[in-house]
N, C-alpha and C. Protein backbone atom coordinates (compact mmCIF):
# COMPACT_ATOMS: atom_id res chain seq x y z
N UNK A 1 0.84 -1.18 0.00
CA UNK A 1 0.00 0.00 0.00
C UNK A 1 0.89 1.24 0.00
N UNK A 2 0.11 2.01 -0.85
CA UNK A 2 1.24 3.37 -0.91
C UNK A 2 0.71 4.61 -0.23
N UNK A 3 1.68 5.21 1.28
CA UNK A 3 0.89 5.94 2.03
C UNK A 3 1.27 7.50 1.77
N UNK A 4 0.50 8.00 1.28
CA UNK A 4 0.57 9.40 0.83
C UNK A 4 0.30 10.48 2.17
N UNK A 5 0.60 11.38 2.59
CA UNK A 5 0.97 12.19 3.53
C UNK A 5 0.51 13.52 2.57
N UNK A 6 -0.15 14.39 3.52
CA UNK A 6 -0.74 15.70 3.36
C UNK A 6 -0.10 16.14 4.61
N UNK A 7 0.52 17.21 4.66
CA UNK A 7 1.53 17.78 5.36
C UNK A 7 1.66 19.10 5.71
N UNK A 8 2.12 19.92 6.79
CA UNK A 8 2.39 21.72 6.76
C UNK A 8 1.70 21.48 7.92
N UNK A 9 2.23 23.43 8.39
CA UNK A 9 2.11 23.43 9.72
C UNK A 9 0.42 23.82 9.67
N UNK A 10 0.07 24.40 10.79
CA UNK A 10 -1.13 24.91 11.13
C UNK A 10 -1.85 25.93 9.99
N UNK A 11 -3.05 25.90 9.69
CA UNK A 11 -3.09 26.76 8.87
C UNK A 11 -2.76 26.49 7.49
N UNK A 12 -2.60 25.48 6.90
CA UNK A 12 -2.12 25.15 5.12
C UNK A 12 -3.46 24.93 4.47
N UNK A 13 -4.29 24.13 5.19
CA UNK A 13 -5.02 23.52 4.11
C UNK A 13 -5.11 22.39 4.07
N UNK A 14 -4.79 21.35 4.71
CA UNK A 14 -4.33 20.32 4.65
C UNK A 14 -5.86 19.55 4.90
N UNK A 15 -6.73 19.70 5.74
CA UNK A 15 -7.74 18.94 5.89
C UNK A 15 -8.73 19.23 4.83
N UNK A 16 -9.27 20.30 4.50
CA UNK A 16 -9.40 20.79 3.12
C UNK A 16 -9.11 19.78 1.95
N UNK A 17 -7.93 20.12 1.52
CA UNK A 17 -7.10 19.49 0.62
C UNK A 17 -7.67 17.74 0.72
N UNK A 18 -7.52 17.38 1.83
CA UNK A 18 -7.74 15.96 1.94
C UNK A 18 -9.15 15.57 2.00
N UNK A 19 -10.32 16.53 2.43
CA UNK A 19 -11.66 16.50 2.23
C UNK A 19 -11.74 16.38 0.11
N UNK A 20 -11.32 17.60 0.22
CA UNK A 20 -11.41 17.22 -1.57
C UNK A 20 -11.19 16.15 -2.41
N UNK A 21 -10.01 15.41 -2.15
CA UNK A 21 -9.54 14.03 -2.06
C UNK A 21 -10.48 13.10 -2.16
N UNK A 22 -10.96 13.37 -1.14
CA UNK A 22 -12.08 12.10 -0.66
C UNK A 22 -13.09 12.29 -1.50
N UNK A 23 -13.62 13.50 -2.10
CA UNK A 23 -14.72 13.63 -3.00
C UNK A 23 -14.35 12.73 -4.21
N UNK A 24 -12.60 13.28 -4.39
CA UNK A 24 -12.82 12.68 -5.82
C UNK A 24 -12.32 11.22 -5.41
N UNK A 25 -12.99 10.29 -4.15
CA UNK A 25 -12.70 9.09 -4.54
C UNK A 25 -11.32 8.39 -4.08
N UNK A 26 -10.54 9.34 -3.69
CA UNK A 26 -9.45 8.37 -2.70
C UNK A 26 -9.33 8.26 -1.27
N UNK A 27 -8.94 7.29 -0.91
CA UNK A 27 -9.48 6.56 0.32
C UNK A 27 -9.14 7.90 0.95
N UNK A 28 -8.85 7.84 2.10
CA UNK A 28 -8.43 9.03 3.12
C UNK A 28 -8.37 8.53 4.61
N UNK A 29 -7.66 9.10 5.35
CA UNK A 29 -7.34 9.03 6.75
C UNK A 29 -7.47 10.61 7.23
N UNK A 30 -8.52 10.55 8.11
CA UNK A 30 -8.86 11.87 9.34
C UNK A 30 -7.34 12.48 10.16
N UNK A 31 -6.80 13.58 10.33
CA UNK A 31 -6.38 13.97 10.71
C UNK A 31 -6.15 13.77 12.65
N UNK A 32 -5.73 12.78 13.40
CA UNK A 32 -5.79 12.68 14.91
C UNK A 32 -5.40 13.70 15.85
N UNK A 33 -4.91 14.60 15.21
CA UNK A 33 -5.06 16.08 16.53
C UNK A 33 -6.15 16.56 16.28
N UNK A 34 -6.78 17.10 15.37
CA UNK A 34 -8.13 17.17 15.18
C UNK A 34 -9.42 16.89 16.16
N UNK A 35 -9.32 15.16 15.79
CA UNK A 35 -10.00 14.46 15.78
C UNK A 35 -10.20 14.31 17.46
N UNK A 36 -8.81 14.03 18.51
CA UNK A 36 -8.59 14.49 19.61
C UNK A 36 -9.12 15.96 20.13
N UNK A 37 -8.41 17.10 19.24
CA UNK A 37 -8.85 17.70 20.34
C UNK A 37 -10.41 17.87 20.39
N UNK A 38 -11.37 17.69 19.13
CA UNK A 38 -12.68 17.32 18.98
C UNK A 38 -13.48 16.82 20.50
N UNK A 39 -13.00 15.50 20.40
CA UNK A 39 -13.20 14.46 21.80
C UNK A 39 -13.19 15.42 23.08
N UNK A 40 -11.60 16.01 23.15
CA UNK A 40 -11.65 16.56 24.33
C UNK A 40 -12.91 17.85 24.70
N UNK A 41 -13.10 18.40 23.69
CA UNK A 41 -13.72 19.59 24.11
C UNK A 41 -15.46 18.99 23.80
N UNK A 42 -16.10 17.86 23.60
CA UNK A 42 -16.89 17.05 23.77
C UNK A 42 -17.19 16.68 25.03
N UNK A 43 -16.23 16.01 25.72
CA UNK A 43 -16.19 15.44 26.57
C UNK A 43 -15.93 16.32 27.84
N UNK A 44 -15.45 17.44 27.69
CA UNK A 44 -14.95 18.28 28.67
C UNK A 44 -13.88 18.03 29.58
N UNK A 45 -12.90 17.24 28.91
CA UNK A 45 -11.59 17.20 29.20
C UNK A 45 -10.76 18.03 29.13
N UNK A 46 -9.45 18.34 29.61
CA UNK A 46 -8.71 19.54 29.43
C UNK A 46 -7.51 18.61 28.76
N UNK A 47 -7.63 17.75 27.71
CA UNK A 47 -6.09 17.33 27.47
C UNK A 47 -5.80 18.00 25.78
N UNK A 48 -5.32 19.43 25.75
CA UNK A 48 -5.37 19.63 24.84
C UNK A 48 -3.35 20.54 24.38
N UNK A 49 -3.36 20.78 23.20
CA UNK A 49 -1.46 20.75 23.27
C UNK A 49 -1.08 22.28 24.44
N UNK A 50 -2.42 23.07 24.66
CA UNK A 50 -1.67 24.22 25.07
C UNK A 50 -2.03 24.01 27.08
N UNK A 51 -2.54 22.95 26.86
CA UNK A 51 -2.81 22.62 28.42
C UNK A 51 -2.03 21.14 28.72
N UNK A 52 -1.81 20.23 28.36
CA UNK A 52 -0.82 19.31 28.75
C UNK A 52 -0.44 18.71 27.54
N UNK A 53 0.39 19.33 26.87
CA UNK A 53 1.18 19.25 25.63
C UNK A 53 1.07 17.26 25.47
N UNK A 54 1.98 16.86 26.42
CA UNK A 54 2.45 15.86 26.69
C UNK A 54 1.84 14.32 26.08
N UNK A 55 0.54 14.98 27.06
CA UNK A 55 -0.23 13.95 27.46
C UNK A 55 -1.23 13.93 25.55
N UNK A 56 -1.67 15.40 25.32
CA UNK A 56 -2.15 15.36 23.65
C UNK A 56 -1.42 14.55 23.30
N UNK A 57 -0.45 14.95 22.97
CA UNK A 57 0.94 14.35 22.08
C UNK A 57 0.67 12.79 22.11
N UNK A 58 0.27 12.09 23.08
CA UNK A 58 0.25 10.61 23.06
C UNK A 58 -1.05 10.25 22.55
N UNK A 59 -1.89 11.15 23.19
CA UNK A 59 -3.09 10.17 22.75
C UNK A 59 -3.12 10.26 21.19
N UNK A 60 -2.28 11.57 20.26
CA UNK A 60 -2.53 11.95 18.99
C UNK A 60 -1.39 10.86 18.27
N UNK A 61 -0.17 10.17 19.25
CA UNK A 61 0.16 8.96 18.26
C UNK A 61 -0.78 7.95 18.43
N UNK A 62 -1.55 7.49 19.53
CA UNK A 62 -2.33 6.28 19.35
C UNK A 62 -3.24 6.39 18.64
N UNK A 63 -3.97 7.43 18.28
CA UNK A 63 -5.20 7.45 17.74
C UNK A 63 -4.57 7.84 16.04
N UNK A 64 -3.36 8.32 15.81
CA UNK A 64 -2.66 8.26 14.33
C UNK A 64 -2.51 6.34 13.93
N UNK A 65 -2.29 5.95 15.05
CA UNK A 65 -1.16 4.80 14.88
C UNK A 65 -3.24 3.39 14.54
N UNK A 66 -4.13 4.10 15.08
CA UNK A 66 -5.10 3.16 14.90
C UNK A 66 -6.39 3.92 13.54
N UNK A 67 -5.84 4.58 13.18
CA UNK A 67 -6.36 5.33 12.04
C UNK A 67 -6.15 4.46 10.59
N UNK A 68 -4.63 4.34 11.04
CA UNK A 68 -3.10 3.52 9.90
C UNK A 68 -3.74 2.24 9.91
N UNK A 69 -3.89 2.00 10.91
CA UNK A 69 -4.33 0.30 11.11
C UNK A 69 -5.58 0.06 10.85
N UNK A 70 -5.83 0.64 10.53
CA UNK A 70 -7.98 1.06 10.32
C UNK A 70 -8.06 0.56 8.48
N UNK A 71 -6.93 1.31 8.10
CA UNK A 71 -6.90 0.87 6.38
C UNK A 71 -6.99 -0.18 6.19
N UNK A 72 -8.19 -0.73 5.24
CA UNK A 72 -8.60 -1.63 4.60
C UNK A 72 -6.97 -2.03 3.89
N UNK A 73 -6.68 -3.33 3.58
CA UNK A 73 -5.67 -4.13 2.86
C UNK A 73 -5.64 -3.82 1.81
N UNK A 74 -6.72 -3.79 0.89
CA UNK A 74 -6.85 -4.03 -0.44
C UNK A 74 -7.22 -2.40 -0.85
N UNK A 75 -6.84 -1.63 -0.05
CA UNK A 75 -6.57 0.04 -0.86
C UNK A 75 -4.69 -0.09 -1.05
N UNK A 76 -4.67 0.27 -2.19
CA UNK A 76 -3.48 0.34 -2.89
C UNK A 76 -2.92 1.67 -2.28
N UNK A 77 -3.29 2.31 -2.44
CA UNK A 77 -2.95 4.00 -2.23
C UNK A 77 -4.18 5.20 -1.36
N UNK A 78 -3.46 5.37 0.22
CA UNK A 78 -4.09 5.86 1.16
C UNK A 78 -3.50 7.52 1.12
N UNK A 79 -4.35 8.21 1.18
CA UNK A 79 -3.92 9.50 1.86
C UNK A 79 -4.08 9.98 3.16
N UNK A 80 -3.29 9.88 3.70
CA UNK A 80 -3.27 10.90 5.54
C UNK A 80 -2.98 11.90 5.83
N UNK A 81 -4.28 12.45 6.19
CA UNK A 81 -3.78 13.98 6.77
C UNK A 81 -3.36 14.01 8.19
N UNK A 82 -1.64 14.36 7.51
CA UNK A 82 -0.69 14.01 8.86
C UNK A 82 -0.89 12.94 8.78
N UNK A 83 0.59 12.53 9.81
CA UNK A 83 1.19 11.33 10.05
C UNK A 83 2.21 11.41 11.64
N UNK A 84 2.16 10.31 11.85
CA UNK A 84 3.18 9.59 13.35
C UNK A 84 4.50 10.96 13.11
N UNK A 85 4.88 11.41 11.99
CA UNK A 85 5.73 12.11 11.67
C UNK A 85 5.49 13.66 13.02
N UNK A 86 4.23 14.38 12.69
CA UNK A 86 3.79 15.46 12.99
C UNK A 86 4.35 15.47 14.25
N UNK A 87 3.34 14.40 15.30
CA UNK A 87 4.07 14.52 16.86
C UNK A 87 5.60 14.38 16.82
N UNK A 88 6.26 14.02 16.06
CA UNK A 88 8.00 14.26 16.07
C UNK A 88 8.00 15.61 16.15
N UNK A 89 7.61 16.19 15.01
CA UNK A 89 8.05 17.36 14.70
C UNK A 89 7.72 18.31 15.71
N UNK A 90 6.65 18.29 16.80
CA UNK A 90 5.93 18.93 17.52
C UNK A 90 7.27 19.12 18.58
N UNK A 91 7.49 18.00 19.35
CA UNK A 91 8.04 17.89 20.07
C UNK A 91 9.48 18.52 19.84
N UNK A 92 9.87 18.50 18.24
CA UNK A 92 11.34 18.63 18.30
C UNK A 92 10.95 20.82 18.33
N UNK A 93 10.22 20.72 18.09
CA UNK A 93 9.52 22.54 18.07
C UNK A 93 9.99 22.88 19.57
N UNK A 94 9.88 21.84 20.54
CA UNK A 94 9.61 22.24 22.45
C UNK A 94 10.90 21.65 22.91
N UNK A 95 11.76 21.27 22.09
CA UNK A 95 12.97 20.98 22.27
C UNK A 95 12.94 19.94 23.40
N UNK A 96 12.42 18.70 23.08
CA UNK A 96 11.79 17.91 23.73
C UNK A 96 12.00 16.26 22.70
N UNK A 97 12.99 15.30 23.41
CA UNK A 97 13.40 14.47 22.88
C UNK A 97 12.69 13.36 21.96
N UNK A 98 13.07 12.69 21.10
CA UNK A 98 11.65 12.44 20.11
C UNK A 98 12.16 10.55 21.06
N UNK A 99 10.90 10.13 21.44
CA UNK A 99 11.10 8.66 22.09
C UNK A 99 11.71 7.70 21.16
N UNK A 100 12.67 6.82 21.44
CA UNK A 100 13.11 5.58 20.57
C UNK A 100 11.46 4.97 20.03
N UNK A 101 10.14 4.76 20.77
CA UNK A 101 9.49 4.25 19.74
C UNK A 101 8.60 4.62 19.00
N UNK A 102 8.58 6.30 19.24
CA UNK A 102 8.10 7.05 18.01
C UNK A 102 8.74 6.79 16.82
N UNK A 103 10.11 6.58 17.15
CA UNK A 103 11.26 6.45 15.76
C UNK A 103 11.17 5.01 15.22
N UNK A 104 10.76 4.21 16.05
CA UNK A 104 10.59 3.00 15.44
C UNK A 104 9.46 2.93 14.55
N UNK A 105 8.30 3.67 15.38
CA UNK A 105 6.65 3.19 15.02
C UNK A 105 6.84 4.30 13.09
N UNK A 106 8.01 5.43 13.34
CA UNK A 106 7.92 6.25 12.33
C UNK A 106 8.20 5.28 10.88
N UNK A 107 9.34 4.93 11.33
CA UNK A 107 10.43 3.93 10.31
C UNK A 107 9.57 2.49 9.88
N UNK A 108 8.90 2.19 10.99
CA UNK A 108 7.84 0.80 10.20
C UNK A 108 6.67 1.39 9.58
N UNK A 109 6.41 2.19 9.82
CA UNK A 109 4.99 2.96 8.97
C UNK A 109 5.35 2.96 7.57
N UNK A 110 6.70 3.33 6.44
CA UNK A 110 6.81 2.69 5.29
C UNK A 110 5.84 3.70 4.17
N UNK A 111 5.96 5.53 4.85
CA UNK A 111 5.13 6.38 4.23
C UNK A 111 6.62 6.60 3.08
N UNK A 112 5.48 7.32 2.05
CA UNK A 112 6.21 7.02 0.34
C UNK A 112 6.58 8.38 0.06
N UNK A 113 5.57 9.50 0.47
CA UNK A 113 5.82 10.67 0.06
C UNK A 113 5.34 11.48 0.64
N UNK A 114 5.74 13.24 1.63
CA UNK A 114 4.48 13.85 1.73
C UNK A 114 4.36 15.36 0.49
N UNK A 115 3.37 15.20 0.67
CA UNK A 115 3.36 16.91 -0.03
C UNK A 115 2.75 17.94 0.97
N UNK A 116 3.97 18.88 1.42
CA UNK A 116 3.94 19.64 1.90
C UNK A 116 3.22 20.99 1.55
N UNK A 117 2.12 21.25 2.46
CA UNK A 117 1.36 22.66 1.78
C UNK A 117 1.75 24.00 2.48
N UNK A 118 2.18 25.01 1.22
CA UNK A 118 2.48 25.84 2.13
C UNK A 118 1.56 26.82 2.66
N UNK A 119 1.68 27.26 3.74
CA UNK A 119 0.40 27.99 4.95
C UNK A 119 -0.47 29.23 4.04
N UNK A 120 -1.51 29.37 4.71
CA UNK A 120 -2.48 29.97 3.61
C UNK A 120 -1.97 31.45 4.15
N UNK A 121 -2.47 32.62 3.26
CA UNK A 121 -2.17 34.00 4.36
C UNK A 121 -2.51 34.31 5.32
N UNK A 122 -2.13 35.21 5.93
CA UNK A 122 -2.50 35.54 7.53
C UNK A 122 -3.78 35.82 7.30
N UNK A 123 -4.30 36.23 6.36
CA UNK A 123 -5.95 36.67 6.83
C UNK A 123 -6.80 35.37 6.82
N UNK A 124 -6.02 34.68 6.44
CA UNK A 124 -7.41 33.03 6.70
C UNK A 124 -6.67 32.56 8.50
N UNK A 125 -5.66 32.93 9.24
CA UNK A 125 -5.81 32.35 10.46
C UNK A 125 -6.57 32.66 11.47
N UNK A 126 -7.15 33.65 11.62
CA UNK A 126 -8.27 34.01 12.93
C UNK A 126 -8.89 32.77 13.24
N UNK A 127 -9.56 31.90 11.95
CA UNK A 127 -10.25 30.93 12.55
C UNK A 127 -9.96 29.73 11.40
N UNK A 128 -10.37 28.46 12.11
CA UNK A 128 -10.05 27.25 11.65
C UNK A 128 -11.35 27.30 11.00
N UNK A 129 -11.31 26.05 9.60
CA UNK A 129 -12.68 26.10 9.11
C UNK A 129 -13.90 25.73 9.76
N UNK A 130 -13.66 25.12 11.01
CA UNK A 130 -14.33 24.80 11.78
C UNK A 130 -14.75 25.94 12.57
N UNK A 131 -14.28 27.09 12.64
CA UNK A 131 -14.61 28.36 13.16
C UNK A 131 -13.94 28.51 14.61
N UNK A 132 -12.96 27.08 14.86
CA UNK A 132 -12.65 27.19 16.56
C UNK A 132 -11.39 28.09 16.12
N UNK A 133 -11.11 29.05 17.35
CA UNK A 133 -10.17 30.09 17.61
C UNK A 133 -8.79 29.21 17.67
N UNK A 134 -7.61 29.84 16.97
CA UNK A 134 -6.35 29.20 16.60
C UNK A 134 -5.45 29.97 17.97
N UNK A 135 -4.70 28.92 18.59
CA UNK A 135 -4.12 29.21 19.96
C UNK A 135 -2.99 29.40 20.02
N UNK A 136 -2.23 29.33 19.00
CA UNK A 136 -0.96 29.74 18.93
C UNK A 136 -0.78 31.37 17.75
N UNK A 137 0.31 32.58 17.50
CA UNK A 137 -0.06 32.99 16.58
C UNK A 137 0.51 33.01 15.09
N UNK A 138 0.31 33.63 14.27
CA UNK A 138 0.75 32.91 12.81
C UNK A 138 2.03 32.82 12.83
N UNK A 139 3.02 33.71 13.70
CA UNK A 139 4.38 33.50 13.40
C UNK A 139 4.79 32.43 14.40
N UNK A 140 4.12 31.90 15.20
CA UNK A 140 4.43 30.66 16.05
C UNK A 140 4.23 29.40 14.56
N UNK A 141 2.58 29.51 14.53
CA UNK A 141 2.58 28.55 13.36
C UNK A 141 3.30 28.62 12.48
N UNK A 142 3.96 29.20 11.70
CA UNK A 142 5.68 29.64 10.59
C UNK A 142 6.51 28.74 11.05
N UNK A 143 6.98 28.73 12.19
CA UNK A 143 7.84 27.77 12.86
C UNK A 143 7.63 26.49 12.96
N UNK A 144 6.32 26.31 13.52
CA UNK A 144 5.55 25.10 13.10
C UNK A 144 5.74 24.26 11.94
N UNK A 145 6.09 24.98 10.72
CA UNK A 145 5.58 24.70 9.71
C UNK A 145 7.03 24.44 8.97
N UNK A 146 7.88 25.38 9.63
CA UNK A 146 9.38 25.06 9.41
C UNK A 146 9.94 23.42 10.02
N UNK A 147 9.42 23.58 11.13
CA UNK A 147 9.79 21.81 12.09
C UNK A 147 9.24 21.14 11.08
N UNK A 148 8.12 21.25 10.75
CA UNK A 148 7.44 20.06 9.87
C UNK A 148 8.25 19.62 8.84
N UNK A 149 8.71 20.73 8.10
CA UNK A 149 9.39 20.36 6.74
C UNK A 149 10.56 19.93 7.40
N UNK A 150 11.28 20.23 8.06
CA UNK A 150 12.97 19.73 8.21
C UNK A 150 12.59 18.57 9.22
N UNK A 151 11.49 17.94 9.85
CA UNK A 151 11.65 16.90 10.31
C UNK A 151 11.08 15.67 9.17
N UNK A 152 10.38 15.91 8.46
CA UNK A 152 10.16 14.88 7.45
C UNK A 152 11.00 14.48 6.23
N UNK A 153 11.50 15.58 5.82
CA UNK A 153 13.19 15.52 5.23
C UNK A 153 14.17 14.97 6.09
N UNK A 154 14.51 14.95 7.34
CA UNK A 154 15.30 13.99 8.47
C UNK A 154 14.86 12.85 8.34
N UNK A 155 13.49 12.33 8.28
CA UNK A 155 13.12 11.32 8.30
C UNK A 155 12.97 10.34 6.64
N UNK A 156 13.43 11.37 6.01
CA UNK A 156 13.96 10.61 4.64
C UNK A 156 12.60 10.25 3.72
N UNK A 157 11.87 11.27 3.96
CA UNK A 157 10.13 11.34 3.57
C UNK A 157 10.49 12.78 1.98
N UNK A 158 10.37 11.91 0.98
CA UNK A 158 10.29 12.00 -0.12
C UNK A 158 9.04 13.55 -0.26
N UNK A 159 9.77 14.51 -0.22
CA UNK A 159 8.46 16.05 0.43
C UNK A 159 8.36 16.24 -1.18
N UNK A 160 7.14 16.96 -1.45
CA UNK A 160 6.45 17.58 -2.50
C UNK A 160 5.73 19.39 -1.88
N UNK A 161 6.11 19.91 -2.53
CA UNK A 161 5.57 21.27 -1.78
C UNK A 161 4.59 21.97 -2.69
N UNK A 162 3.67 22.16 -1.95
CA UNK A 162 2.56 22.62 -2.91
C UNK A 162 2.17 23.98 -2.06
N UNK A 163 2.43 24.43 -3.47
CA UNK A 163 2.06 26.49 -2.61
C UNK A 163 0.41 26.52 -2.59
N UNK A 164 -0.13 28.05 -2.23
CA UNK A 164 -1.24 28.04 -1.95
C UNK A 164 -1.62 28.48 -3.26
N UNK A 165 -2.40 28.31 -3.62
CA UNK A 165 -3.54 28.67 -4.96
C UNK A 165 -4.59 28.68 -4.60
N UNK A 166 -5.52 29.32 -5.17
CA UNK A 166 -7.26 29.30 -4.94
C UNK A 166 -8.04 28.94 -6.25
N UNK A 167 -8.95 28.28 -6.22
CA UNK A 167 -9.64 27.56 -5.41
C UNK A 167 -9.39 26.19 -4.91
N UNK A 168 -9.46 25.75 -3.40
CA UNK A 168 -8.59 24.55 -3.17
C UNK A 168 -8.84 23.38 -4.40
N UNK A 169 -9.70 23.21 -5.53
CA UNK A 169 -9.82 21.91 -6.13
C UNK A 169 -8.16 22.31 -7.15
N UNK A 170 -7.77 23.84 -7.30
CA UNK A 170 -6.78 24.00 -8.40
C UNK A 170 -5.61 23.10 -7.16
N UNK A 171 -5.53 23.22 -5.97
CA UNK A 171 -4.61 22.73 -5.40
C UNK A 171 -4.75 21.30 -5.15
N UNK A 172 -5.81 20.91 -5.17
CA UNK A 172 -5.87 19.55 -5.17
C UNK A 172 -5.18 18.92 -6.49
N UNK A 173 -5.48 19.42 -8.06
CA UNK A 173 -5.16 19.26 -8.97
C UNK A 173 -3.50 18.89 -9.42
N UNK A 174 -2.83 19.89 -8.06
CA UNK A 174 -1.38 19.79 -8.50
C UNK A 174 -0.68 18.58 -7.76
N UNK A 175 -1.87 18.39 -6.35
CA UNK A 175 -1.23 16.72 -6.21
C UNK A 175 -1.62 15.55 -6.90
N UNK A 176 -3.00 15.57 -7.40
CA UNK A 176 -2.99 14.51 -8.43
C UNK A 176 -2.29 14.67 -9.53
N UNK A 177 -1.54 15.37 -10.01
CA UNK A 177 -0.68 15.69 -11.15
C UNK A 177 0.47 14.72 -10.55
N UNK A 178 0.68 15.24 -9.45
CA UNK A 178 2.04 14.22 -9.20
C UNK A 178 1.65 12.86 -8.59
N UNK A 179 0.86 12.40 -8.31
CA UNK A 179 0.53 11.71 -7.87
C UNK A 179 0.43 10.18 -9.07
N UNK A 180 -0.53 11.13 -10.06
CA UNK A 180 -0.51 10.25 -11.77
C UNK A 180 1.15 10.13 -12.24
N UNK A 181 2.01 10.99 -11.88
CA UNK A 181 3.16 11.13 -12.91
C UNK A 181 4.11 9.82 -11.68
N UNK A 182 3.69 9.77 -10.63
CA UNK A 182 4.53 8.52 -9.91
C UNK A 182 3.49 7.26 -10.59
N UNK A 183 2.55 7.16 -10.52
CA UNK A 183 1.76 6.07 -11.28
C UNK A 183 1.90 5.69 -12.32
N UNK A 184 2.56 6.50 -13.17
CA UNK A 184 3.23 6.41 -14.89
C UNK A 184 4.29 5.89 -14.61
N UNK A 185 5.34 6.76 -13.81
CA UNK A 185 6.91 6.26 -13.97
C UNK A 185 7.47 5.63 -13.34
């Protein structure tokens, strides 16, 4: 199976991008910080990255790591928004040691490529499309977005960078472009 990675810091586009995806028909994997901090503020938990970094951080590899495992066998080619990668990168942001079995669980995961999106302008961060208020600010997320790229290049993750364009289907367009041209060659 070939695991495709949608990638960038806060603010790119990336769930977007991967909603579109799914319209036109390729499998897809949900984003697990998301999807977490969703739960938490459901549930009325406080485990979220700007209140116990730590503790997010784990539940967002288990719930990445059972997302992965969620894929049907017989899909050839998965897209994930985000990957086991992200919490590396998070951590290496807080200068905060990446665990021997994050690095393991990273290295058996066997992802092919990501394409990195780059962050939309400052006037789309006030709010997430979801309308929840963004907790860090855009030049925190910049940095963000810098860890991302130089930790998935460390990790020997084959990056594709896709700038911002409008309307997201023209940006969707430029990863199926590459996406067909690895399917050709």
């Amino acid at each position: 199976m070939r695991k495709i990675l949608i990638a960038g810091g806060p603010c790119s586009g990336k769930t977007a991008l991967v909603e579109e995806l799914a319209r036109r028909s390729y499998y897809t994997a949900p984003e697990a910080a998301l999807s977490v901090i969703n739960n938490e503020e459901r549930t009325g938990s406080n485990i979220f990255p700007w209140t116990d970094f730590e503790e997010f951080n784990k539940r967002v590899i288990e719930l990445q790591m059972q997302n992965e495992a969620a894929i049907p066998q017989e899909i050839s080619l998965a897209i994930l928004d985000r990957s086991l990668i992200d919490p590396a990168a998070y951590l290496r942001r807080r200068d905060i040691p990446i665990p021997s079995y994050l690095d393991d669980m990273i290295t058996r995961a066997q992802y092919e490529q990501a394409f990195i999106l780059d962050m939309l302008p400052k006037s789309y961060w006030d709010k997430t499309k979801s309308g929840m208020l963004r907790m860090q600010s855009y030049e925190e997320g910049e940095r963000i977005h810098w860890f991302m790229r130089v930790t998935y290049r460390n990790y020997g993750i084959k990056t594709t960078s896709i700038p911002f364009v409008s309307p997201i289907e023209t940006r969707v367009d430029l990863v199926e472009i590459s996406l067909k041209d690895k399917t050709l060659g």
